[in-house]
Protein backbone atom coordinates (compact mmCIF):
# COMPACT_ATOMS: atom_id res chain seq x y z
CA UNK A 1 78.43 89.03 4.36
CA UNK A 2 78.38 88.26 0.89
CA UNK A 3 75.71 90.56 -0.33
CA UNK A 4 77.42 93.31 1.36
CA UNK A 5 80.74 93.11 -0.68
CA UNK A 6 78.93 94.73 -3.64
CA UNK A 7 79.26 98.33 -2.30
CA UNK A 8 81.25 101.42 -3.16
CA UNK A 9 83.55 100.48 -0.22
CA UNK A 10 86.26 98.30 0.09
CA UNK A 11 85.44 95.51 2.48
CA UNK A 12 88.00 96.55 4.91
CA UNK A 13 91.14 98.81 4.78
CA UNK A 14 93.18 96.63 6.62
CA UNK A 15 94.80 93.09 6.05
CA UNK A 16 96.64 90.71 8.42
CA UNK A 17 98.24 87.78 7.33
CA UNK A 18 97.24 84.73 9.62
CA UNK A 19 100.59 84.16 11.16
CA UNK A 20 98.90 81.99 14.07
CA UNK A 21 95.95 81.36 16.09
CA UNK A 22 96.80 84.00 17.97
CA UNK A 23 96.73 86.54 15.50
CA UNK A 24 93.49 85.06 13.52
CA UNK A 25 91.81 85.35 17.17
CA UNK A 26 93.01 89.10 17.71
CA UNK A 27 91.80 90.20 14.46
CA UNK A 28 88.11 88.80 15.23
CA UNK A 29 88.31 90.42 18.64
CA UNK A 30 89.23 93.42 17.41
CA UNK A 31 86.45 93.45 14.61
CA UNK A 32 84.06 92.83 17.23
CA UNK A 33 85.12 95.18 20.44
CA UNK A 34 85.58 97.74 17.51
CA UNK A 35 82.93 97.25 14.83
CA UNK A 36 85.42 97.47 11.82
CA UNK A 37 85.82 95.43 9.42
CA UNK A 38 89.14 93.35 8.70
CA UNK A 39 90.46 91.01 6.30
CA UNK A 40 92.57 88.02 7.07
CA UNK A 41 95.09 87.35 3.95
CA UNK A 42 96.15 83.90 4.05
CA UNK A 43 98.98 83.38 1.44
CA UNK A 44 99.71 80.02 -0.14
CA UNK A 45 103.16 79.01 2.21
CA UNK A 46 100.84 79.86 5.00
CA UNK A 47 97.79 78.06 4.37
CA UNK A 48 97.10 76.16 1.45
CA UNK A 49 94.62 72.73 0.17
CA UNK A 50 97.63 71.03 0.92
CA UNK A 51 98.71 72.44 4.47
CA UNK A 52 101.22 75.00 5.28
CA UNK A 53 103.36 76.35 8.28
CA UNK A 54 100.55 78.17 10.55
CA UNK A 55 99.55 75.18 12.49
CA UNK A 56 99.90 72.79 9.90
CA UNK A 57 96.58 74.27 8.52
CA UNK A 58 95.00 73.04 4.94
CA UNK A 59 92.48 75.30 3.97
CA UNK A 60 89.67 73.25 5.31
CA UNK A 61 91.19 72.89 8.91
CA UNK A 62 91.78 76.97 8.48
CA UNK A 63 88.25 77.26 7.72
CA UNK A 64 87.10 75.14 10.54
CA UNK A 65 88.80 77.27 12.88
CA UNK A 66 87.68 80.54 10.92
CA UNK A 67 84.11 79.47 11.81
CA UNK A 68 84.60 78.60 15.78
CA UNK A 69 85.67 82.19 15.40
CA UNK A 70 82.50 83.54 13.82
CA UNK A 71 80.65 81.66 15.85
CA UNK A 72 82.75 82.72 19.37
CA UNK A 73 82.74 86.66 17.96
CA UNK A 74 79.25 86.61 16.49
CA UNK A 75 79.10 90.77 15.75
CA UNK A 76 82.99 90.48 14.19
CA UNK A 77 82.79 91.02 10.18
CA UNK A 78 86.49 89.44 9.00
CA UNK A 79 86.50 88.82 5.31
CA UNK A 80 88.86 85.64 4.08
CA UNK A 81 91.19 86.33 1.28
CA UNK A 82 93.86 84.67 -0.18
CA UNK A 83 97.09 86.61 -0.75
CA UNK A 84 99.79 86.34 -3.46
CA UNK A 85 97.48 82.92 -5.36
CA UNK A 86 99.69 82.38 -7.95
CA UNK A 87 103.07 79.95 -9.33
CA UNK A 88 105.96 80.77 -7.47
CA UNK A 89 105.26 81.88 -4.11
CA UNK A 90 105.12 77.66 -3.16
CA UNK A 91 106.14 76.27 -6.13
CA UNK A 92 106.18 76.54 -9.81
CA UNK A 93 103.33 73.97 -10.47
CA UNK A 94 100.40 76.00 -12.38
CA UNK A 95 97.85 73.11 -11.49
CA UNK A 96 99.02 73.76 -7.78
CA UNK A 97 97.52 77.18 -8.41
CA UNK A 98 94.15 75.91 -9.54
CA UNK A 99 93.71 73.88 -6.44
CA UNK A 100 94.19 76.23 -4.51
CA UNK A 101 91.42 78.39 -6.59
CA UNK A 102 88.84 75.08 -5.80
CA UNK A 103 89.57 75.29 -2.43
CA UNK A 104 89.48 78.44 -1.48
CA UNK A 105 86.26 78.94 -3.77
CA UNK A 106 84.83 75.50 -1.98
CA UNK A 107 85.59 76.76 1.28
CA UNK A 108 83.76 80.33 1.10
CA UNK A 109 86.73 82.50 0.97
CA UNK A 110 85.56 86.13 -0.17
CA UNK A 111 88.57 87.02 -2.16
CA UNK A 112 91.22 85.55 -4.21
CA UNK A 113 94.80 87.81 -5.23
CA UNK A 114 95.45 86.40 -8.65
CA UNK A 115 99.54 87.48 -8.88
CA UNK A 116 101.21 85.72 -11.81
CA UNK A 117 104.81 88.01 -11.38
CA UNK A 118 106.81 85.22 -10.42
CA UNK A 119 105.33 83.15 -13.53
CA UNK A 120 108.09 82.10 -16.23
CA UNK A 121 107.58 83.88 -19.35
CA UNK A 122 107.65 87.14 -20.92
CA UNK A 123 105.13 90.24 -20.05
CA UNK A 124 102.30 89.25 -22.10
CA UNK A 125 102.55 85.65 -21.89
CA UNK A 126 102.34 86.67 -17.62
CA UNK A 127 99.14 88.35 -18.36
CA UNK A 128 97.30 85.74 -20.52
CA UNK A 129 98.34 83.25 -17.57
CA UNK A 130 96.45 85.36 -14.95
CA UNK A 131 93.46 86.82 -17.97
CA UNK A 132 93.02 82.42 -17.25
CA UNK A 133 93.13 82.44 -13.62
CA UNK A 134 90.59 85.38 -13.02
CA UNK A 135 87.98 84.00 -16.01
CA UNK A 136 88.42 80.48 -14.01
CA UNK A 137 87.56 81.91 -10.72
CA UNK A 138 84.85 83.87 -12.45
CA UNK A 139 83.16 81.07 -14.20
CA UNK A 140 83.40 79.06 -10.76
CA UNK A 141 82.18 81.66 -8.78
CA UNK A 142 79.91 85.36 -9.38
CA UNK A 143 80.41 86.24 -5.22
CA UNK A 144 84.01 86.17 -4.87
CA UNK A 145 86.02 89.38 -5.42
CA UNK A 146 89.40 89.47 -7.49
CA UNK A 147 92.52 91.23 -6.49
CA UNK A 148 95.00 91.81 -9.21
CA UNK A 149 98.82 92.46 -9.38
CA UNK A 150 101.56 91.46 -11.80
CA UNK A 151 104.98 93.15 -10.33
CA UNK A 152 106.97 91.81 -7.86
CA UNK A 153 107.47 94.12 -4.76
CA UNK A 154 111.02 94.68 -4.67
CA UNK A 155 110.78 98.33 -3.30
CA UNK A 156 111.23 99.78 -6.30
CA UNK A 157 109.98 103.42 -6.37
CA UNK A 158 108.28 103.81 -9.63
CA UNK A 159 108.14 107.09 -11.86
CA UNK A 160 106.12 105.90 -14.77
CA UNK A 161 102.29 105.14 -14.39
CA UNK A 162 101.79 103.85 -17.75
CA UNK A 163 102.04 100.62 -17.25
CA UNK A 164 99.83 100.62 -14.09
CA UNK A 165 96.86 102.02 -16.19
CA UNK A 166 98.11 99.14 -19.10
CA UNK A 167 97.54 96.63 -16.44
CA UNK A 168 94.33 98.13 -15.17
CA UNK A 169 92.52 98.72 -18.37
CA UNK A 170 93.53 94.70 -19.40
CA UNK A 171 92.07 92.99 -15.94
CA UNK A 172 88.94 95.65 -15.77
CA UNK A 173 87.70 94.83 -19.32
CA UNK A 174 87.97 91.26 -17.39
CA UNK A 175 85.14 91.58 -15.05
CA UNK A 176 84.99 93.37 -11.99
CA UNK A 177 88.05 93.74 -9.77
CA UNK A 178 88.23 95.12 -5.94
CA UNK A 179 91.63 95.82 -5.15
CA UNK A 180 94.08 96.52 -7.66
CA UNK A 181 97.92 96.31 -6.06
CA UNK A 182 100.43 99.22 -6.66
CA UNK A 183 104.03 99.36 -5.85
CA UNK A 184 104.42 101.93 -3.38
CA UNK A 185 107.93 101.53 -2.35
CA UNK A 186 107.22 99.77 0.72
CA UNK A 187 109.39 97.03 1.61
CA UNK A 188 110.03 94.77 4.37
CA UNK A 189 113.62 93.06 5.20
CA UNK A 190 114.30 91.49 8.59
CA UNK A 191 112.30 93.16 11.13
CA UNK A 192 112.26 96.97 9.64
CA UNK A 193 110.57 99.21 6.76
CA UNK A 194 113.09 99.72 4.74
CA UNK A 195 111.29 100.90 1.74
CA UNK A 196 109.96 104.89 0.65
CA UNK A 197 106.64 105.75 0.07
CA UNK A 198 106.38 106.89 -3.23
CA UNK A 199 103.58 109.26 -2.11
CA UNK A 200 104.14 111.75 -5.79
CA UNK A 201 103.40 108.35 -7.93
CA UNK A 202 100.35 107.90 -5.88
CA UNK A 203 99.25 111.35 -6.19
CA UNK A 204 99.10 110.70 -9.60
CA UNK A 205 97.74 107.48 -10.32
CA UNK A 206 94.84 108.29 -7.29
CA UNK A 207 92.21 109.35 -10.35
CA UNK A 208 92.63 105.93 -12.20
CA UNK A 209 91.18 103.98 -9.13
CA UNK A 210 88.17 106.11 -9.89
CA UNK A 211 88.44 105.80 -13.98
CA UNK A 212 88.75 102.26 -13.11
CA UNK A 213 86.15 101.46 -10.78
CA UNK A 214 88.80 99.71 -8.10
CA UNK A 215 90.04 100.23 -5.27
CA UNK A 216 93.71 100.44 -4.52
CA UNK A 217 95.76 98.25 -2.10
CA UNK A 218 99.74 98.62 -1.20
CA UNK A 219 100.65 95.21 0.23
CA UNK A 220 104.51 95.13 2.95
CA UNK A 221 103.01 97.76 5.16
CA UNK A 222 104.18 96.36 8.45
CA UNK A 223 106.49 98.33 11.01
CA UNK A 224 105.34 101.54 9.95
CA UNK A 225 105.19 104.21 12.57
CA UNK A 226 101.91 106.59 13.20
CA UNK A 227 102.96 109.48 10.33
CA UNK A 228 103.45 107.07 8.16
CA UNK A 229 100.37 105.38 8.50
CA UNK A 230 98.61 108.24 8.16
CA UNK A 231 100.24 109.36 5.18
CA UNK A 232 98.27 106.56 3.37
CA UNK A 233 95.35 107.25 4.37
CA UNK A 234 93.84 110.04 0.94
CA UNK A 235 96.06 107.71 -1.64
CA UNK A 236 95.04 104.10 -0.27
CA UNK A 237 92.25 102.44 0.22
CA UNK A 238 93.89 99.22 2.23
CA UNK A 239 96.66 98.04 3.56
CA UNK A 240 98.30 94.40 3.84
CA UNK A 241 100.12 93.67 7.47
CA UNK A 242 101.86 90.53 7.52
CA UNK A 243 105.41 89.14 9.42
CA UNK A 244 105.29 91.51 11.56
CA UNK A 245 102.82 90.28 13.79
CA UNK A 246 104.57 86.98 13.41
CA UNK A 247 107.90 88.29 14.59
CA UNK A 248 105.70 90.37 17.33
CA UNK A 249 104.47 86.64 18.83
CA UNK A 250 107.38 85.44 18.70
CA UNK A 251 109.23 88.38 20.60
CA UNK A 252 106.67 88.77 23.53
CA UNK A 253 107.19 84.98 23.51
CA UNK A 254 111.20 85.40 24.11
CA UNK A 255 110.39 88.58 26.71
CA UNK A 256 108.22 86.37 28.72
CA UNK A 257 110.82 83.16 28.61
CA UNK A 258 113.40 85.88 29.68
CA UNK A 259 111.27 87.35 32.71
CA UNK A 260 110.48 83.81 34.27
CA UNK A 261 113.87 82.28 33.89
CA UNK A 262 113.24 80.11 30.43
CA UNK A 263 115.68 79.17 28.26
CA UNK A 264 114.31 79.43 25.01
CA UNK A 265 117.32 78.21 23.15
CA UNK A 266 115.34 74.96 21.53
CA UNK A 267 113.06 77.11 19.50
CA UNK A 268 115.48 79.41 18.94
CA UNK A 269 117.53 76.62 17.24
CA UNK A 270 114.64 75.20 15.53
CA UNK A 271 113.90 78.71 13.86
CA UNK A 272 117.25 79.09 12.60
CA UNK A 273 117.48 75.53 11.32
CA UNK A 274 114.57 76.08 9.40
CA UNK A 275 116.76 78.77 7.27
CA UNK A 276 113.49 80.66 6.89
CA UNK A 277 115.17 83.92 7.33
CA UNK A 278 117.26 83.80 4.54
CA UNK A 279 115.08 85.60 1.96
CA UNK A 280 114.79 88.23 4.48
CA UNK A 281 118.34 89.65 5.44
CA UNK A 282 119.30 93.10 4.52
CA UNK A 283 122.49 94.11 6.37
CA UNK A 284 122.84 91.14 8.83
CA UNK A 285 124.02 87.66 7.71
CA UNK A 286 123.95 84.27 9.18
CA UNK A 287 126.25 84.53 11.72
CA UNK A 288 123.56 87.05 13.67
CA UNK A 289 122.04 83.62 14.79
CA UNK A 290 119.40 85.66 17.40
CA UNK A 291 118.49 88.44 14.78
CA UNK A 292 117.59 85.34 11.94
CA UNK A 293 116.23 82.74 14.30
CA UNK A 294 113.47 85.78 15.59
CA UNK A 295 112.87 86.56 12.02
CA UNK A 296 111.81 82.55 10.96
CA UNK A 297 110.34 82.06 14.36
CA UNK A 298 106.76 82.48 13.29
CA UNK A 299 107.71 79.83 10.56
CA UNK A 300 108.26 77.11 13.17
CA UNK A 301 105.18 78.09 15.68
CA UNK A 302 103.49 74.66 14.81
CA UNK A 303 106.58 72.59 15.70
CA UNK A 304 107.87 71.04 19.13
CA UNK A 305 109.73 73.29 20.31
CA UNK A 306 107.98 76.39 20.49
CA UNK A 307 104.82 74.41 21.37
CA UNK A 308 106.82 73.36 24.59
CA UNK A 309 108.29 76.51 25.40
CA UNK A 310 104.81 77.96 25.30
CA UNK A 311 103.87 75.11 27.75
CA UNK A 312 106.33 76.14 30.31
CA UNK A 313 105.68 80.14 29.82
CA UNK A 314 102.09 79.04 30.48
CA UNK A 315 102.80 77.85 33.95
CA UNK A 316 103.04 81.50 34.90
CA UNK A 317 100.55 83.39 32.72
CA UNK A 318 98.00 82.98 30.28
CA UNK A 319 100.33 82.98 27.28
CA UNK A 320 98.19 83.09 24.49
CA UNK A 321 95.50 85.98 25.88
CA UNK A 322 99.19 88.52 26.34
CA UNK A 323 100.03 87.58 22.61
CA UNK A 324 96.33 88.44 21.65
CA UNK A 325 96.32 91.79 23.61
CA UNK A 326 99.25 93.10 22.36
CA UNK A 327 98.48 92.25 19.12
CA UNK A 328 95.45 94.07 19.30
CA UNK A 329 97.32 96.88 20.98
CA UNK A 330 99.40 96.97 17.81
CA UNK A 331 96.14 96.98 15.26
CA UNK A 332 94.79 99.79 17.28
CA UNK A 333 97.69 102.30 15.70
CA UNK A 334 96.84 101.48 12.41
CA UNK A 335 93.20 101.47 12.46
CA UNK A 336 92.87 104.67 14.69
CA UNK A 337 95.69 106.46 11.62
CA UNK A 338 94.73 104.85 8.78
């Protein structure tokens, strides 16, 4: 797989975020019954050297499971990425960051998203941080591909393009780069797009992937409807997809608890303990209990609760093979539009 990154294609145009084994099994399914490639985008909270929330997964038990895939959908082509690798999306710790580089690099992973925005310093003082990252991986590794991104997605629908062609023209003189991240205006809060394509900015910046020799990526694309996907499709050259297929397991999960008489409560209270959903509100607050607890549901798949609820769902239907076709019901509208 590795000799065919080198091309004047992205690897894929579409990213999911490993929200479960579930989802990591629909993506290789679909890769396979479709012969497209996809990218699984593992972010550090997720999956990390040092475990995370999707089934408890360090990056080696993640990678285990990644190649019972490969070896279950032989003709699928998934590429493994890590999303968001920088201080601040776990914790502050800069050496955190670095093993997470080893690992990831150890483990075969076929792309790494240096993002330094959250980092704790001024503007240039961010960039020398990540220059250090991506010459790290570099010197480690002449396969994997770099992904590069310094501002925080906050929706923000940007008029200037200056300082996207600033931050290109720093990580290109760098070494190669594959994806270079734009704000869009894409946002996601709770379980909606609530964010405005900035489709003009795009228009205008679309030369500079070309200038540039990358290929652009807009990351919080999740919930969007057909139109919109399609929209994308001359300005973009991938998208990232990620809660949303988390909060789509964990909703078929409550339909099906519903339909045979299953009171989900105990995850739903395990969810909302977990206070998950906090970062996430937009015009509900804590008192909407239901609305929070399926929004940090996907957050608590790996504990007790939901494990047993999925137990007693189970007793009427195969469980997991629903989740996996709708899911791939779901990837089918944005590959067929984008």
């Amino acid at each position: 797989m590795l000799g065919e990154i080198k091309s004047k294609n992205p690897i894929s145009r579409i990213g999911i975020g490993p929200m479960s084994s579930e989802v990591i099994e629909a993506v290789f399914r679909y890769s396979e019954k479709h012969e497209i490639p996809l990218m699984l985008v593992a972010s550090k909270n997720q999956v990390d050297w040092d475990g995370g929330y999707v089934n408890q997964w360090k990056t080696d038990d993640y990678m285990a499971y990644v190649k019972k895939m490969r070896q279950q959908y032989a003709k699928a082509k998934v590429y493994i990425c890590r999303d968001h690798c920088g201080p601040g999306f776990k914790n502050d710790n800069l050496a955190d960051v670095y093993k997470t580089i080893d690992s990831d690099i150890e483990n075969g992973f076929d792309l790494i998203h240096v993002d330094f925005c959250r980092y704790k310093g001024e503007r240039q003082e961010i960039f020398n941080q990540a220059k250090k990252a991506v010459e790290y991986i570099y010197k480690k590794s002449s396969n994997i591909l770099i992904e590069v991104g310094m501002d925080e997605n906050k929706g923000d629908f940007l008029m200037d393009s200056s300082g996207i062609e600033e931050e290109l023209r720093f990580f290109t003189t760098l070494g190669p780069v594959h994806f270079f991240v734009l704000q869009t205006g894409s946002l996601i809060m709770e379980i909606n797009q609530v964010g405005k394509f900035n489709k003009a900015l795009l228009k205008a910046v679309r030369p500079l992937a070309k200038k540039y020799k990358v290929f652009f990526k807009e990351h919080n694309c999740d919930y969007l409807s057909a139109e919109d996907i399609a929209m994308r499709r001359e300005l973009i050259d991938a998208i990232n997809i990620a809660p949303q297929y988390g909060i789509f397991q964990t909703m078929i999960t409550l339909e099906k608890a519903l339909l045979y008489g299953i009171d989900p409560a105990e995850f739903l209270n395990d969810a909302y303990a977990s206070k998950k959903w906090e970062k996430w509100l937009y015009v509900n607050t804590k008192e909407n209990r239901l609305r929070c607890s399926i929004i940090a549901g996907h957050y608590v798949f790996a504990g007790d609760a939901y494990q047993r609820l999925y137990n007693k769902i189970n007793k009427h239907e195969n469980l997991r093979e629903t989740i996996i076709g709708e899911l791939m019901k779901s990837l089918l509208i944005y590959a067929t539009n984008f």
